[in-house]
Protein backbone atom coordinates (compact mmCIF):
# COMPACT_ATOMS: atom_id res chain seq x y z
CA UNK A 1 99.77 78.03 60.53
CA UNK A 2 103.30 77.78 59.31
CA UNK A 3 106.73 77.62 60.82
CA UNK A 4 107.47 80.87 61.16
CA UNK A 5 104.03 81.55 62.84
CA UNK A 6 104.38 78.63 65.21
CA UNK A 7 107.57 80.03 66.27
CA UNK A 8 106.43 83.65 67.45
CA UNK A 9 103.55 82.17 68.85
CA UNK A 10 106.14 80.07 71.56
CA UNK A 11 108.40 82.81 71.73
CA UNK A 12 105.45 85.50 72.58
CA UNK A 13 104.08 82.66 75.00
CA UNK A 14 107.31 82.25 76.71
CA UNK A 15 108.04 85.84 76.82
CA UNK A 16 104.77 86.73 78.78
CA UNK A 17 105.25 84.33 80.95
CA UNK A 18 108.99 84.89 82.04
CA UNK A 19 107.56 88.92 82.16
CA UNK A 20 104.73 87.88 84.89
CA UNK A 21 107.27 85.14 86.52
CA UNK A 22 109.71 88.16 87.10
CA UNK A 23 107.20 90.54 87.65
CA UNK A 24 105.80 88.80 90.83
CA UNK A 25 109.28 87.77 91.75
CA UNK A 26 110.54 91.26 92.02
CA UNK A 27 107.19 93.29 93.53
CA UNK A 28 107.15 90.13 96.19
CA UNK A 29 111.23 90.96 96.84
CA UNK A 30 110.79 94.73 96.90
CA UNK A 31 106.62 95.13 99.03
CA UNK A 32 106.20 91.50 99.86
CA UNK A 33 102.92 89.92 99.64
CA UNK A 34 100.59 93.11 100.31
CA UNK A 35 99.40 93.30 96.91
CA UNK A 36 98.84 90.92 93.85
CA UNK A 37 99.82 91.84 90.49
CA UNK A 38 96.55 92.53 89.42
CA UNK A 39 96.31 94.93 92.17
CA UNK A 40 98.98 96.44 90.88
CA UNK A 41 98.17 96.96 87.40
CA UNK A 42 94.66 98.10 88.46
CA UNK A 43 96.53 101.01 90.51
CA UNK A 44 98.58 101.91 87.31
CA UNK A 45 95.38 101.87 85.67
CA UNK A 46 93.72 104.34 88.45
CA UNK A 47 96.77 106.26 88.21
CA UNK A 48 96.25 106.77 84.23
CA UNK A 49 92.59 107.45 84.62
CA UNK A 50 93.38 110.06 87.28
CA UNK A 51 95.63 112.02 84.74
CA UNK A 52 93.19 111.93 82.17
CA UNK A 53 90.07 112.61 84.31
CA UNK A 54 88.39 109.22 83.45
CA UNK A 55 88.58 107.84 86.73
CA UNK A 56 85.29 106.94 87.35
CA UNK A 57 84.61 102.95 88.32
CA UNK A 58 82.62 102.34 84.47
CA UNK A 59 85.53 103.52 82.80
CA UNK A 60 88.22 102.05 84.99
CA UNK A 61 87.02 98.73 84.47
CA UNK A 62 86.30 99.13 80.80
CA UNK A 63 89.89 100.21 80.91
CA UNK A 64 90.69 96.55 82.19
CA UNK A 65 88.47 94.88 80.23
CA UNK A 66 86.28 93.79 83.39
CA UNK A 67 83.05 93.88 84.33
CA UNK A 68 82.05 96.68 86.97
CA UNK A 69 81.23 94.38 89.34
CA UNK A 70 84.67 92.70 89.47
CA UNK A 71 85.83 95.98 89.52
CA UNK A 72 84.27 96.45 93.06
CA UNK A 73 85.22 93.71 94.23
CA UNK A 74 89.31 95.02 93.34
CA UNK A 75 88.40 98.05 94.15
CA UNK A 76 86.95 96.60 97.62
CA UNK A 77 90.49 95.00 98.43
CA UNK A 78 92.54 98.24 97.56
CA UNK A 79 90.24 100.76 99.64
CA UNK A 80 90.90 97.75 102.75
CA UNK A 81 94.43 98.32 102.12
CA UNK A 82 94.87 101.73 102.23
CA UNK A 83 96.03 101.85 98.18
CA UNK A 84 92.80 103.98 96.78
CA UNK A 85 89.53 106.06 97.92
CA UNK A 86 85.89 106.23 96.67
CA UNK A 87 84.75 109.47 96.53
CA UNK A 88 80.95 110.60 95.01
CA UNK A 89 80.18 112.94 92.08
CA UNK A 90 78.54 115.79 94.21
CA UNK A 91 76.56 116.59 91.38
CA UNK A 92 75.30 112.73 90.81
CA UNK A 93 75.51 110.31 93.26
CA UNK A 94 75.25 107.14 91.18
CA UNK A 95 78.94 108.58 89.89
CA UNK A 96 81.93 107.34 91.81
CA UNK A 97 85.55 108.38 91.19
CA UNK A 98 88.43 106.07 92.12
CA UNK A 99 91.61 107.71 93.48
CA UNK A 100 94.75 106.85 94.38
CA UNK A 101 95.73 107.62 98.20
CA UNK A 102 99.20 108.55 99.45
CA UNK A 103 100.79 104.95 99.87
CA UNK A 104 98.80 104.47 96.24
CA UNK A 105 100.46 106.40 94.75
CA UNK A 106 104.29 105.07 96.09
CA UNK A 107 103.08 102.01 95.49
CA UNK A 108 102.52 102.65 91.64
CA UNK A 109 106.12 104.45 92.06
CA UNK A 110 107.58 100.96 92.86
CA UNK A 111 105.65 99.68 89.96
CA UNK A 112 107.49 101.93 87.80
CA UNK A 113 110.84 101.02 88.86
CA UNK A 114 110.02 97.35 88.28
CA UNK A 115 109.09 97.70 84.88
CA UNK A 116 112.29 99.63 84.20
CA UNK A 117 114.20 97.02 86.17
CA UNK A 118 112.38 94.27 83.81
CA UNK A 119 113.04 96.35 80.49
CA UNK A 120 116.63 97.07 81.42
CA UNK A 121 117.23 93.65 82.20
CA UNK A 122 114.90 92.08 79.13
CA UNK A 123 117.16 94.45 76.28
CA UNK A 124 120.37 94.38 78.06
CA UNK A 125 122.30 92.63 75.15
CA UNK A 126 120.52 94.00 71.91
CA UNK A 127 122.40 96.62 70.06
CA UNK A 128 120.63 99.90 69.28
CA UNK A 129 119.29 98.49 65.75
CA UNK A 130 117.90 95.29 67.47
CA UNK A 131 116.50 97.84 70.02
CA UNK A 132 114.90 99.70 67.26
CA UNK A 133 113.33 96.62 65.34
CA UNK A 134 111.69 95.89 68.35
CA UNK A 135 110.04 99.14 69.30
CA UNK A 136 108.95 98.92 65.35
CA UNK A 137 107.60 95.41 65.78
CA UNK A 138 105.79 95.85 69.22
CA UNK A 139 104.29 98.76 67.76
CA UNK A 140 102.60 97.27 65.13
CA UNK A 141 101.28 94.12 67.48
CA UNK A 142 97.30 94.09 67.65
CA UNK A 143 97.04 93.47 70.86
């Protein structure tokens, strides 16, 4: 590995982890403790799956990159906190479809607004060309 290599591999390590430090700091600030941020990014990933009309459990976890029992398990913990809903394919009952409730989807509202809050903060002092470079570079990540 060379220099330069060894350098973007501390930077991108650093990076993630003030992202996730922050992250937590601000949903525990702004909801508390009443979900983790796994919860969390499993209800934006409910929320996607809703849109596109993939939001049965098999895909939802693929969609995480868990297995489906896992999935249950989150899945388990949201329904107990009022976040999300099981309901059956009428048509085949070994189907079920995960949905966001009410306070779901406020909760993934809040999510929003503290990604924004982390972006906004994160670019704050690149210029528009710096801003630019690193849409390009991000982009092109394999990841």
């Amino acid at each position: 590995m060379d220099n330069l290599e060894e350098i973007l591999v501390e930077l991108l390590c650093k990076t993630y982890n003030k992202i996730i430090y922050h992250e937590e700091k601000i949903l525990k600030d702004m909801i508390g403790d009443s979900l983790s941020l796994k919860e969390f990014h499993t209800v934006d990933v409910i929320y996607d799956a809703m849109a596109q009309k993939t939001n049965t459990a098999s895909n939802i976890a693929k969609a995480l990159g868990i297995t489906q029992g896992t999935l249950t398990i989150n899945i388990d913990r949201l329904v107990s906190k009022g976040y999300v809903h099981k309901v059956k394919n009428e048509n085949d009952r070994r189907v079920t479809y995960i949905e966001l409730t009410a306070a779901g989807h406020q909760i993934r509202q809040k999510h929003n607004i503290i990604h924004k809050k982390l972006v906004e903060e994160s670019i704050r002092n690149l210029s528009t060309s710096e801003k630019v470079a690193l849409v390009n570079a991000i982009t092109k990540l394999d990841i």
